[in-house]
N, C-alpha and C. Protein backbone atom coordinates (compact mmCIF):
# COMPACT_ATOMS: atom_id res chain seq x y z
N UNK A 1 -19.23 29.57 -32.01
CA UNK A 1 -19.59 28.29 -32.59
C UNK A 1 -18.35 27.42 -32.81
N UNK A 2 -16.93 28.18 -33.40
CA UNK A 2 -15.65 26.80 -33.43
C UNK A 2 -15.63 26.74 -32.21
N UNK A 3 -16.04 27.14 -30.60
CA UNK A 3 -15.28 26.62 -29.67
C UNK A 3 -15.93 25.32 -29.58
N UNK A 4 -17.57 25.15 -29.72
CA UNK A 4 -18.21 24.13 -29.30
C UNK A 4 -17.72 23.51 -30.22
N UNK A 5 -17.38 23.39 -31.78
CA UNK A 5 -16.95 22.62 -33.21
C UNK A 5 -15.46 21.54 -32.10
N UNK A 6 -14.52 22.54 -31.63
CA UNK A 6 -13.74 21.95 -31.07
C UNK A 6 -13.83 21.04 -29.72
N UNK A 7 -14.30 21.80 -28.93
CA UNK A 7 -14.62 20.77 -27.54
C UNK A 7 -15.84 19.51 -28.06
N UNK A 8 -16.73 19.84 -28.94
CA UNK A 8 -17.09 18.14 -29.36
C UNK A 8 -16.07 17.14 -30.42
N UNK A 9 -15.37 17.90 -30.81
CA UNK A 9 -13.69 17.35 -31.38
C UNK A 9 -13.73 16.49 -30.48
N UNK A 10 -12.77 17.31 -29.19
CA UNK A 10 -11.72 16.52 -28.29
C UNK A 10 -12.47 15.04 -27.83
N UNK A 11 -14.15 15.47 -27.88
CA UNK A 11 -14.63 14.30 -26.79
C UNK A 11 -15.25 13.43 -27.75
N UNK A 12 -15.39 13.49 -28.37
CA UNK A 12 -16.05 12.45 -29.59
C UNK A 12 -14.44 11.63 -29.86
N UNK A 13 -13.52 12.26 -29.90
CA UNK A 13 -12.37 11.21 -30.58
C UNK A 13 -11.99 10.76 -28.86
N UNK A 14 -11.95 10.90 -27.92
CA UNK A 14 -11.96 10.56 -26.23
C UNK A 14 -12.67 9.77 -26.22
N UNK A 15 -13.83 9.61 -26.71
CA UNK A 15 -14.61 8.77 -26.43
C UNK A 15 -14.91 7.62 -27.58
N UNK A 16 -13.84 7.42 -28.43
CA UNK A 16 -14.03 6.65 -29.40
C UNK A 16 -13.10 5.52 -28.98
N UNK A 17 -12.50 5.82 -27.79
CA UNK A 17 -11.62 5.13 -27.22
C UNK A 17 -10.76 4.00 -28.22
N UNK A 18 -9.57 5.06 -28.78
CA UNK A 18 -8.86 4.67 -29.94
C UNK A 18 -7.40 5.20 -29.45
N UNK A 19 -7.94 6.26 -28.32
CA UNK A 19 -6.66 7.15 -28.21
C UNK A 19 -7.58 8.63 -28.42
N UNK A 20 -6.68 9.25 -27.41
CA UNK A 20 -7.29 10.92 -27.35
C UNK A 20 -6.85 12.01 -29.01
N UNK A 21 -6.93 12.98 -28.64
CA UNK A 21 -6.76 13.95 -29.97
C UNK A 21 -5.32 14.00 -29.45
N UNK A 22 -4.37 14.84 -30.04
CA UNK A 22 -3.20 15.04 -29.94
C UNK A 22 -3.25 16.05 -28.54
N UNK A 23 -3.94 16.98 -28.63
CA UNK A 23 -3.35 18.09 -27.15
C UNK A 23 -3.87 17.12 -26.26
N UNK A 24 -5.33 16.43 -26.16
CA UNK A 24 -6.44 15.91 -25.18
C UNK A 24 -5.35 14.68 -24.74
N UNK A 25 -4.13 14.14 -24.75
CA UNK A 25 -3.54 12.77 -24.76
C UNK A 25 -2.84 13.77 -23.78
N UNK A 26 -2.32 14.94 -23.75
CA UNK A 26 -1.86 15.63 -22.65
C UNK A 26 -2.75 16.20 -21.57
N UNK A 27 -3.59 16.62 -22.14
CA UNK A 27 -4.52 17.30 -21.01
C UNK A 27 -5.27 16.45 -20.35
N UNK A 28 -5.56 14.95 -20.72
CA UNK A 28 -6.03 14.34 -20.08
C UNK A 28 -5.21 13.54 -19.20
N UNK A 29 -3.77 13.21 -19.64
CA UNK A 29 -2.12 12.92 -18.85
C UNK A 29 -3.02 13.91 -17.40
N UNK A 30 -2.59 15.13 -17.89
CA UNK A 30 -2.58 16.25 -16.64
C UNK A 30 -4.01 16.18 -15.90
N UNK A 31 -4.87 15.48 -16.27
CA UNK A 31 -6.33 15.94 -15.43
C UNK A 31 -6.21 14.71 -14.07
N UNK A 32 -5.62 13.36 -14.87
CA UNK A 32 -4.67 11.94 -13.86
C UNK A 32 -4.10 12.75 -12.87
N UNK A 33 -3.11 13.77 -13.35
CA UNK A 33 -1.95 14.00 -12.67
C UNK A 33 -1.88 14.77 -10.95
N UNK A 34 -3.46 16.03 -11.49
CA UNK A 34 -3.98 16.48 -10.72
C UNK A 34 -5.06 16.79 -10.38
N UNK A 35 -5.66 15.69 -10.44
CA UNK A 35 -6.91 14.99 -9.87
C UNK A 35 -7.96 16.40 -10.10
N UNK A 36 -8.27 16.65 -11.40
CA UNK A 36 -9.10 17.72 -12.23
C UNK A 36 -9.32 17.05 -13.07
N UNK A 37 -10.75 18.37 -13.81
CA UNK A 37 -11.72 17.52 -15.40
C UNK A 37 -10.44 17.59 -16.69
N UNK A 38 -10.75 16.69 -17.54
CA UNK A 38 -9.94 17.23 -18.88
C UNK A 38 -10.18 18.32 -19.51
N UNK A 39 -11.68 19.33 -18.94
CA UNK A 39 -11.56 20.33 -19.40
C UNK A 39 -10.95 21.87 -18.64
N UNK A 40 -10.68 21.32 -17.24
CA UNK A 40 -9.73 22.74 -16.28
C UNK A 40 -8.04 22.11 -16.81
N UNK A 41 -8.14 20.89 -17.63
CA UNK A 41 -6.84 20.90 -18.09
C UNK A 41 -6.69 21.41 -19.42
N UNK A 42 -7.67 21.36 -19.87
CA UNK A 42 -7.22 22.28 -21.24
C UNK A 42 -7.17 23.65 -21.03
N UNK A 43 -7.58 24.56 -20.56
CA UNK A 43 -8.02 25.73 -20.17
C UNK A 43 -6.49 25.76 -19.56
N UNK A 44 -5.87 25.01 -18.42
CA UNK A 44 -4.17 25.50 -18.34
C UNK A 44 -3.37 25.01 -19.40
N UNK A 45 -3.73 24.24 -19.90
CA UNK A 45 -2.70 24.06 -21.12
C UNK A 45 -2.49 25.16 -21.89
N UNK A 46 -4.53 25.83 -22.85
CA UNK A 46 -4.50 26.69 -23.61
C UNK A 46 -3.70 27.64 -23.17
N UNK A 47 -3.85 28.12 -21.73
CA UNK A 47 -3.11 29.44 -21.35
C UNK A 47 -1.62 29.27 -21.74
N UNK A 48 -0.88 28.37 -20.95
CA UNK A 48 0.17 27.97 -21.46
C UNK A 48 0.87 28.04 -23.00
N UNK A 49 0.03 27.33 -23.66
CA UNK A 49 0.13 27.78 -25.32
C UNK A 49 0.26 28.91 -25.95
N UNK A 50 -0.83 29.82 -25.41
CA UNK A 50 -1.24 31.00 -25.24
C UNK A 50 0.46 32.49 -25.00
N UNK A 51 0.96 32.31 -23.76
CA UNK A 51 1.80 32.23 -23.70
C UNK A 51 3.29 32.57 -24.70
N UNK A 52 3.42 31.06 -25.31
CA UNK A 52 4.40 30.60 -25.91
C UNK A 52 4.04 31.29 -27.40
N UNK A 53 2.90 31.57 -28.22
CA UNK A 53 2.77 32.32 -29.11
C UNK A 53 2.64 33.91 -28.86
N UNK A 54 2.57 34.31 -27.85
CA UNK A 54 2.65 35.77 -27.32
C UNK A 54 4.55 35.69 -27.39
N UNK A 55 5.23 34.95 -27.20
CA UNK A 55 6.49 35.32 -27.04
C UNK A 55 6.68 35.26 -28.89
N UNK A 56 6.27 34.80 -29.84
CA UNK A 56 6.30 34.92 -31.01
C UNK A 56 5.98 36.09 -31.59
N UNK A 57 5.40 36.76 -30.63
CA UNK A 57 4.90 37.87 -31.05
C UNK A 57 3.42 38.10 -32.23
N UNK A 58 2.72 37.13 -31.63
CA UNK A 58 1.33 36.55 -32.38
C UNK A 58 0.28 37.77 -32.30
N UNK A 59 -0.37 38.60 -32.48
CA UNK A 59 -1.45 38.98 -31.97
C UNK A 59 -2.56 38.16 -31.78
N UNK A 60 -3.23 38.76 -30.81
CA UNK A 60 -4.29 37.66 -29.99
C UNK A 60 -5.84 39.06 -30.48
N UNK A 61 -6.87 38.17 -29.99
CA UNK A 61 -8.68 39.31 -29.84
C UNK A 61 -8.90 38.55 -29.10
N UNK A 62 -10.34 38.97 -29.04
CA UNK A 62 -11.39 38.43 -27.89
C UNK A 62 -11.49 37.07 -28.04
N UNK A 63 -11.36 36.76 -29.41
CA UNK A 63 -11.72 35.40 -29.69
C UNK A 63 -10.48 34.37 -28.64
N UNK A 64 -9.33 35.04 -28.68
CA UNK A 64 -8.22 34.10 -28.27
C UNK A 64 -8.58 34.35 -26.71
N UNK A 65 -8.82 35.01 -26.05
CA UNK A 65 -9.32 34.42 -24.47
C UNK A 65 -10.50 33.62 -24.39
N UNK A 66 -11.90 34.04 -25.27
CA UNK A 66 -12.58 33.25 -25.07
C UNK A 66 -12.50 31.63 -25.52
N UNK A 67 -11.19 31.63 -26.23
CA UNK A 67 -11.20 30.09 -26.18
C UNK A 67 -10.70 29.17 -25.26
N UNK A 68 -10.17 29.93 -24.99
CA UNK A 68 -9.41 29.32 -23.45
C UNK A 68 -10.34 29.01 -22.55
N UNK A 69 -11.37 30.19 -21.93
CA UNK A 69 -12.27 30.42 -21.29
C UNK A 69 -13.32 29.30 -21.35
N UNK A 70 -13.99 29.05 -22.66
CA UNK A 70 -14.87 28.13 -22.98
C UNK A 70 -14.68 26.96 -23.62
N UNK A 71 -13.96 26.35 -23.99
CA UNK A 71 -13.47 25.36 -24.87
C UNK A 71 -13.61 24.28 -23.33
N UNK A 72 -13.11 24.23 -22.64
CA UNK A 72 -12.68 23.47 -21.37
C UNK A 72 -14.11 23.10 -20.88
N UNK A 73 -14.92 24.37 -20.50
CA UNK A 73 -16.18 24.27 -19.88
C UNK A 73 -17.17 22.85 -20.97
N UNK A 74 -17.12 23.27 -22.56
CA UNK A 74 -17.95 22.69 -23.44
C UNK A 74 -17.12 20.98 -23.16
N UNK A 75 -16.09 20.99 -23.40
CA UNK A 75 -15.22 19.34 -23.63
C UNK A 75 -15.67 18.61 -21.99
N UNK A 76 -15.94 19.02 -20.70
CA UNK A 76 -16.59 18.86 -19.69
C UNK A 76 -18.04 17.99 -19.89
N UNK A 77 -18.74 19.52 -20.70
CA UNK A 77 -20.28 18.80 -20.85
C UNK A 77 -20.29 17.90 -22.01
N UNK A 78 -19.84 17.94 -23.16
CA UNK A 78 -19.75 16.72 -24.38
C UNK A 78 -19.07 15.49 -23.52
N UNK A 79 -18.00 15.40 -22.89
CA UNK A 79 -17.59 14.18 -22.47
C UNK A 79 -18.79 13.38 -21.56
N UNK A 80 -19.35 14.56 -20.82
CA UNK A 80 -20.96 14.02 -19.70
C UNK A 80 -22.16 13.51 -20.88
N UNK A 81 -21.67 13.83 -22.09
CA UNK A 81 -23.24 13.14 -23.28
C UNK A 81 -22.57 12.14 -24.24
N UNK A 82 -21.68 12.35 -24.26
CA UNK A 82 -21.49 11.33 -25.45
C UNK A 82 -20.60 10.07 -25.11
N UNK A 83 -21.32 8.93 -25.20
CA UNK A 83 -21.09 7.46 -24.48
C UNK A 83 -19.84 6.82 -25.02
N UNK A 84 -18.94 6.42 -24.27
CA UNK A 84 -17.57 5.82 -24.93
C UNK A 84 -17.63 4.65 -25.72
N UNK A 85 -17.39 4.31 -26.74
CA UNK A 85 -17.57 2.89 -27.38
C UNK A 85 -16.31 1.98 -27.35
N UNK A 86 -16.62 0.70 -27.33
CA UNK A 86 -15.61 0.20 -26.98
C UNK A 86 -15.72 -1.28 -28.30
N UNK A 87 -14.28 -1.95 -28.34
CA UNK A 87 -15.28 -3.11 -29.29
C UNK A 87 -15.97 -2.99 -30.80
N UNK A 88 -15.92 -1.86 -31.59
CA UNK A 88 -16.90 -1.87 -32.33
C UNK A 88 -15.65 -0.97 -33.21
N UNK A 89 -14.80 -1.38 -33.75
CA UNK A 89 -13.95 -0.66 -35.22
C UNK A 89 -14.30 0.40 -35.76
N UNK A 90 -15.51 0.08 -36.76
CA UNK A 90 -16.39 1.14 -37.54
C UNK A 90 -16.51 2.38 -36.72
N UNK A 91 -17.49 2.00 -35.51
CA UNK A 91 -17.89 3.22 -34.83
C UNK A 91 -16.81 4.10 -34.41
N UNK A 92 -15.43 3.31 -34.10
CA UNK A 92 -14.35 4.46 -33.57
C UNK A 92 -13.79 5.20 -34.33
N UNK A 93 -13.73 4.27 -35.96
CA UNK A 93 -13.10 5.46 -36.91
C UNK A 93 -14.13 6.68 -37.39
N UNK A 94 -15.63 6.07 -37.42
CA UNK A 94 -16.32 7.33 -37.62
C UNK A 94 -16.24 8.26 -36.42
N UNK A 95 -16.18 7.85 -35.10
CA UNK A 95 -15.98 9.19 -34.13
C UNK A 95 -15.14 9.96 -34.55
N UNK A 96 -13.55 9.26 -34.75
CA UNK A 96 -12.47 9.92 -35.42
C UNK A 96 -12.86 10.72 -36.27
N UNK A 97 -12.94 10.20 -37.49
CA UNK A 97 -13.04 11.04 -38.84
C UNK A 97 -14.53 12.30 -38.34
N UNK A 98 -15.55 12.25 -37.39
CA UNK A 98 -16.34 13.40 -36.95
C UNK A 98 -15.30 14.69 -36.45
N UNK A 99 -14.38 13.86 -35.47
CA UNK A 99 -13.59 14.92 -34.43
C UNK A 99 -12.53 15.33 -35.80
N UNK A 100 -11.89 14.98 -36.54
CA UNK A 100 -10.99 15.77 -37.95
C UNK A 100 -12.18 16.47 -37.98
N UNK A 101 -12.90 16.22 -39.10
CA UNK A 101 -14.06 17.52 -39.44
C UNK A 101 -14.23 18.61 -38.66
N UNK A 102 -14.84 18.24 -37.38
CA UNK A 102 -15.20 19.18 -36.25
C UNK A 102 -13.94 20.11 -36.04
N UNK A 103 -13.09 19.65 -35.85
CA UNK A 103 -12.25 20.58 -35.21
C UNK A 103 -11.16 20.91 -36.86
N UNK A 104 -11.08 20.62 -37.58
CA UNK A 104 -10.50 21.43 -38.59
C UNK A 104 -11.92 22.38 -39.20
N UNK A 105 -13.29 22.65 -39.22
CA UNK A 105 -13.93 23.43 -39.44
C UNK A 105 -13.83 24.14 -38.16
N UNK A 106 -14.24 23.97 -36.98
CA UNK A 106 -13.47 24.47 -36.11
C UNK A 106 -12.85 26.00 -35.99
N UNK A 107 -11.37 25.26 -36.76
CA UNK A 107 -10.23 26.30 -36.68
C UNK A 107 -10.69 27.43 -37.60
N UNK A 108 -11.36 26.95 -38.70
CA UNK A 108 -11.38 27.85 -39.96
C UNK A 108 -12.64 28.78 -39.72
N UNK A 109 -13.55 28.23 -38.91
CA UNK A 109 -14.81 29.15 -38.21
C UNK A 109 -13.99 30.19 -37.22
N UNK A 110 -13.79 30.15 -36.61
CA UNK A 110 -13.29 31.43 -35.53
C UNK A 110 -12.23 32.08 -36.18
N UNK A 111 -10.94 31.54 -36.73
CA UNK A 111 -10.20 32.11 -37.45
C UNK A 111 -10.68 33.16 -37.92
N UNK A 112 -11.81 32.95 -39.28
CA UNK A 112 -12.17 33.38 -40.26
C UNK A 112 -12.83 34.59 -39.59
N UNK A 113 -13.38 34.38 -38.50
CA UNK A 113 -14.65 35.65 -37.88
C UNK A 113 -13.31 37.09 -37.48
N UNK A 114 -12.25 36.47 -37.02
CA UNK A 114 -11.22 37.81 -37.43
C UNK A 114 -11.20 38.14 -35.36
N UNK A 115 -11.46 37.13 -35.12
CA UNK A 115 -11.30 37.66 -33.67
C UNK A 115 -10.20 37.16 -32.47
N UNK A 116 -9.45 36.98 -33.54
CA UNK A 116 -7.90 36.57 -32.74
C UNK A 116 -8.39 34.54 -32.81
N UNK A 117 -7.17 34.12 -33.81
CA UNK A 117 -7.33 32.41 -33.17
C UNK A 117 -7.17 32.23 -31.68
N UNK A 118 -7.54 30.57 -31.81
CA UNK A 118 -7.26 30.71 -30.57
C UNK A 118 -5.38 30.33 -29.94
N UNK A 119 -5.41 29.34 -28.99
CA UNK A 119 -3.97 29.51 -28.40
C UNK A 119 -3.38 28.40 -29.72
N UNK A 120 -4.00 27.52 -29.34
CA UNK A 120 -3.08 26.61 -30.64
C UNK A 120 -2.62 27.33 -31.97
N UNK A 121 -3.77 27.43 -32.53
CA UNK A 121 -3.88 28.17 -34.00
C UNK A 121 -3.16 29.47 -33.97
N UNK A 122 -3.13 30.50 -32.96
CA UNK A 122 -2.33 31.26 -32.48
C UNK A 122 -0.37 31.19 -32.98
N UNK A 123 -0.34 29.70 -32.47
CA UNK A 123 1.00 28.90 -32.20
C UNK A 123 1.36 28.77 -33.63
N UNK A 124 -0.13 27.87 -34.31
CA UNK A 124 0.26 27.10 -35.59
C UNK A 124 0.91 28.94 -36.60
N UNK A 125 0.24 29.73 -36.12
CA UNK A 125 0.09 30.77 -37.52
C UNK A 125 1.94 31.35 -37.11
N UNK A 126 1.97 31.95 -36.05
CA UNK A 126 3.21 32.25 -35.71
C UNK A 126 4.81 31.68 -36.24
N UNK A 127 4.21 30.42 -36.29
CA UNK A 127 5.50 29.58 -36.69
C UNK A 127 5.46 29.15 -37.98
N UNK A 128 3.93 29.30 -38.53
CA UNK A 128 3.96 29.71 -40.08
C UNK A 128 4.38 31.08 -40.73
N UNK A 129 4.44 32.06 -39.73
CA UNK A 129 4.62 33.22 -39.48
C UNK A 129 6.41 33.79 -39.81
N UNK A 130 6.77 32.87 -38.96
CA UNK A 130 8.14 32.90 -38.44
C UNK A 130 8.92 31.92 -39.02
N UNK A 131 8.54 31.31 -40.09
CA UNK A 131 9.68 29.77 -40.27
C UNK A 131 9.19 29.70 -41.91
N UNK A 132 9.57 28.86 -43.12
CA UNK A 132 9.76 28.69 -43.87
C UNK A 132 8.50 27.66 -44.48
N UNK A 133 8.04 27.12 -42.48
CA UNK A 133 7.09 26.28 -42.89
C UNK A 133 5.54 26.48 -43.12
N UNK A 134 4.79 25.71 -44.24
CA UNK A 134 3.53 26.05 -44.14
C UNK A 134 2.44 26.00 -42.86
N UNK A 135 0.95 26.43 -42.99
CA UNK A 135 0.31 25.93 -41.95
C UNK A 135 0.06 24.55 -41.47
N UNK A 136 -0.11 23.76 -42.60
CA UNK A 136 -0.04 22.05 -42.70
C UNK A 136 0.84 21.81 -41.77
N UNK A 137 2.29 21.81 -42.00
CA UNK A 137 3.70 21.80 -41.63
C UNK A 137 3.89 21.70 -40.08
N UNK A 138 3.54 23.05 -39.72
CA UNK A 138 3.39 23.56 -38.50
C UNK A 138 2.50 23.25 -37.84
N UNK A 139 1.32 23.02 -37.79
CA UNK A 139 0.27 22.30 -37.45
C UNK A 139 0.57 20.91 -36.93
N UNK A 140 0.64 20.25 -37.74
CA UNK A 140 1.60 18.75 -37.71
C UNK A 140 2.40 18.54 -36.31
N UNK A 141 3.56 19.39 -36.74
CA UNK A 141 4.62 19.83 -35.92
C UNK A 141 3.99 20.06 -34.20
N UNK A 142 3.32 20.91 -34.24
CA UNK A 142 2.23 21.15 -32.73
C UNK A 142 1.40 19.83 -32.38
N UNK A 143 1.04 19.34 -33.09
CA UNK A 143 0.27 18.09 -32.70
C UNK A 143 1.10 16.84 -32.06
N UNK A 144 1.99 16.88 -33.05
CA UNK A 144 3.25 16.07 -32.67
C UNK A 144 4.19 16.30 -31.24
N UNK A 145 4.09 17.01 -31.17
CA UNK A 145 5.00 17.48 -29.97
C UNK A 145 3.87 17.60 -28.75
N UNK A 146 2.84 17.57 -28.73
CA UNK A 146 1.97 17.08 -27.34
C UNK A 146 1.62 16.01 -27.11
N UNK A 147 1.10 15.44 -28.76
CA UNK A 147 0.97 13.47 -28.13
C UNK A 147 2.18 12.81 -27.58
N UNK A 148 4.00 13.23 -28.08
CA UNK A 148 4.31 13.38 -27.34
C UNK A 148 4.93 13.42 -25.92
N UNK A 149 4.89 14.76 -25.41
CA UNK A 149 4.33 14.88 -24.03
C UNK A 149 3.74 14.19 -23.47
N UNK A 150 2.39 14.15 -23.62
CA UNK A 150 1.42 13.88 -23.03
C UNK A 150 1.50 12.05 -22.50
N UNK A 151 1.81 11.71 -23.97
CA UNK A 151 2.45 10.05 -23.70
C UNK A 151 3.72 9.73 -22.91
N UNK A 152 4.23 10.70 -22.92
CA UNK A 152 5.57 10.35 -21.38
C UNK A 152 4.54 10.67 -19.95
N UNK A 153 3.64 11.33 -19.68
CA UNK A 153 3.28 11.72 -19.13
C UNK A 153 2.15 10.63 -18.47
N UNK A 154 1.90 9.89 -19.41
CA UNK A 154 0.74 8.42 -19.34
C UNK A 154 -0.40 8.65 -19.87
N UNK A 155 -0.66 9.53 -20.65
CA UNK A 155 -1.83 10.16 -21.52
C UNK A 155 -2.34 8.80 -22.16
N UNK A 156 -3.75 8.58 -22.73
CA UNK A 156 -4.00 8.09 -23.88
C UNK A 156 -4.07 7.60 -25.09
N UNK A 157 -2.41 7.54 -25.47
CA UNK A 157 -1.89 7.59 -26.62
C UNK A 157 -2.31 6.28 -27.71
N UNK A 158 -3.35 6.41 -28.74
CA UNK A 158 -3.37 5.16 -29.81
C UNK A 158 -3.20 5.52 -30.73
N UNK A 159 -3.78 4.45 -31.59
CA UNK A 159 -3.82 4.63 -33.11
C UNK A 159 -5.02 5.92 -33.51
N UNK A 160 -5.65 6.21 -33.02
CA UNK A 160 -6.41 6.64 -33.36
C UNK A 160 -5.92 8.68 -32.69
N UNK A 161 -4.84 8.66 -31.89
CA UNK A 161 -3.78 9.85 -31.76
C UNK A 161 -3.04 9.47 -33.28
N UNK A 162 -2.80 9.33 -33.35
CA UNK A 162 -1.58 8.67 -34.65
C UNK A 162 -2.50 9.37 -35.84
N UNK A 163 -3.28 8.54 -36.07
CA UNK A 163 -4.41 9.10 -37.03
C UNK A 163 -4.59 10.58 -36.80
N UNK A 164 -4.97 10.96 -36.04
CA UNK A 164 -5.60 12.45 -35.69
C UNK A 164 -4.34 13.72 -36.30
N UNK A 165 -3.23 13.15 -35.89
CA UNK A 165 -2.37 14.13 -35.65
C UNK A 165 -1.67 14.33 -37.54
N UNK A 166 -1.73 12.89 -37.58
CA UNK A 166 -1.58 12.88 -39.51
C UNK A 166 -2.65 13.56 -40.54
N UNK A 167 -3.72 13.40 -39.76
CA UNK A 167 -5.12 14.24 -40.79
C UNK A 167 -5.56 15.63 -40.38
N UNK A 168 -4.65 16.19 -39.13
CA UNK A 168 -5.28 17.18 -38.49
C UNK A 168 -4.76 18.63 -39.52
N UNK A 169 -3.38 17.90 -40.13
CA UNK A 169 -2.99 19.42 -40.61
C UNK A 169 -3.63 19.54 -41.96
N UNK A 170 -3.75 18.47 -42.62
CA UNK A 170 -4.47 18.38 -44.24
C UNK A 170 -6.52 19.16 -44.26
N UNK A 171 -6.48 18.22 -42.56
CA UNK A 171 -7.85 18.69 -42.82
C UNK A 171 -8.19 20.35 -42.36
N UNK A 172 -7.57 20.93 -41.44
CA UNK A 172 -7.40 22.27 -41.42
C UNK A 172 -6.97 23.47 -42.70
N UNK A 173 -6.29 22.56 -43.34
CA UNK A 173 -5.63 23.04 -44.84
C UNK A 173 -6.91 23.28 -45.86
N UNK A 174 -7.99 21.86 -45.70
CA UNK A 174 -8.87 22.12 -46.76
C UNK A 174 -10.08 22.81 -45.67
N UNK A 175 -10.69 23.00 -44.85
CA UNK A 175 -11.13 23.94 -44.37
C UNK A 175 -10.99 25.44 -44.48
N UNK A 176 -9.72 25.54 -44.52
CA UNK A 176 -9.14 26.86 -45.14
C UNK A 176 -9.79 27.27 -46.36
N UNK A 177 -9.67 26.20 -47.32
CA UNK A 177 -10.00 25.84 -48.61
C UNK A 177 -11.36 26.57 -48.98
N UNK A 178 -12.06 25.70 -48.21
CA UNK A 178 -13.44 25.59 -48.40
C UNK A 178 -14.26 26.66 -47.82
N UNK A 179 -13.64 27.65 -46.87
CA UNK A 179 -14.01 29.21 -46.24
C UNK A 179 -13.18 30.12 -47.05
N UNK A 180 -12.24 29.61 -47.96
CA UNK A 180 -11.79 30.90 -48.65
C UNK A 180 -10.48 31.70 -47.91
N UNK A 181 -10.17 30.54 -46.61
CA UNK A 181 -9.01 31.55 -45.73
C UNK A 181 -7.80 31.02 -46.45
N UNK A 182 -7.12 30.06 -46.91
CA UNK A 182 -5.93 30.26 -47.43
C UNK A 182 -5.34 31.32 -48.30
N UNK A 183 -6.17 32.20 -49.00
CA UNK A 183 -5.69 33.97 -49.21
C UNK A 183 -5.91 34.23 -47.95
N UNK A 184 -6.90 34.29 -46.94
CA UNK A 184 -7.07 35.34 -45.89
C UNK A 184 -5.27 34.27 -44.80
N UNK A 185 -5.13 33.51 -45.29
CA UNK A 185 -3.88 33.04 -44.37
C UNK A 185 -2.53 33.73 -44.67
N UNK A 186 -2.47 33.37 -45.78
CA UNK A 186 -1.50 34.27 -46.91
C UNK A 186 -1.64 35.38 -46.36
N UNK A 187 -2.62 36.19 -46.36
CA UNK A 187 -2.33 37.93 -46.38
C UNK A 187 -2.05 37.97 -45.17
N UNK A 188 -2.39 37.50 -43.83
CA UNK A 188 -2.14 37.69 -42.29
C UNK A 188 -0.88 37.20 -42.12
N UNK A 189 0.00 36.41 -42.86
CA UNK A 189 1.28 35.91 -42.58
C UNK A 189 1.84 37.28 -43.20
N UNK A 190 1.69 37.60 -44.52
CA UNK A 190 2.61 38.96 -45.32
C UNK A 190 2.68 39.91 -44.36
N UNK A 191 1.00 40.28 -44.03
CA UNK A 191 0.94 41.43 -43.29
C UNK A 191 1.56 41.55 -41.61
N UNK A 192 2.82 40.30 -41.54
CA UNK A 192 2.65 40.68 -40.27
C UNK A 192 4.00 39.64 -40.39
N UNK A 193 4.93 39.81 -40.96
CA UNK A 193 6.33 39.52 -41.50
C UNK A 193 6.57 40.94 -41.12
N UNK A 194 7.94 40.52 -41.13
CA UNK A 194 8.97 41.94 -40.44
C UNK A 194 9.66 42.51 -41.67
């Protein structure tokens, strides 16, 4: 259920045409680049990500391939249903403020089920893991560093990336909150310090 929470994320704020989510401003750079969907570009990105928190020494579950796996396929079919708006203020910040919700409950749904995050969250925990900084912090930090990318790259980049990437770590923070994982975050960072 967070993969679909997330792939109607990416395409609800895509389609609010404000500016993509923070990774989607890259993966959609890369779908231009090589003439593919934005969702066989997330799926190489995730791997990629994927990756770069395995060299952190992250542990991964089932959950962390199947997000890779399916996240791409779902952001495919949500982008084929849900109509781009253009012109209309209101409607783009409520897409926005849907895709925060969605995808910071999202994170805290699969997280929480204990079956390996996925590649991002993977990334975010590692370097909360490994560094001084919180999940907020780090989170931030990851978001920041693909819009980015992705904007040298010719991605999507607006106000409404800008927005995303400023509310993405607060709203993942109170998701935490509100499932009870900021102890279950706490104890997976202790338990897995050197």
């Amino acid at each position: 259920m967070g993969f679909a929470f997330f792939a109607f994320a990416i395409a609800i704020v895509i389609r609010a045409n404000i500016g993509a989510t923070s990774w989607a401003v890259l993966e959609v750079a890369l779908a231009g680049i090589f003439n593919i969907t934005p969702g066989t570009a997330t799926v190489m990105v995730a791997a990629t990500v994927l990756l770069l928190a395995l060299t952190l020494r992250e542990p991964i579950g089932w959950g962390t391939v199947a997000n890779i796996m399916s996240i791409g396929p779902w952001l495919d079919l949500f982008l084929s249903l849900i109509p781009e708006v253009n012109a209309n203020l209101p409607l783009q910040l409520l897409f926005l403020a849907v895709g925060v919700i969605s995808m910071s409950l999202g994170s805290a749904i699969y997280i929480g089920v204990n079956a390996g995050a996925g590649p991002r969250d993977s990334l975010m925990m590692a370097i909360a893991r490994t560094t001084p900084l919180d999940v907020r912090t780090a989170r931030g930090i990851i978001e920041s560093t693909a819009v980015l990318i992705g904007w040298m790259l010719g991605g999507p980049l607006g106000v409404g990336t800008i927005l995303f990437a400023i509310l993405i770590g607060p709203g993942v923070q109170l998701a935490f909150r509100l499932f009870n994982m900021e102890t279950y975050a706490r104890k997976k960072l202790k338990q897995s310090s050197p």
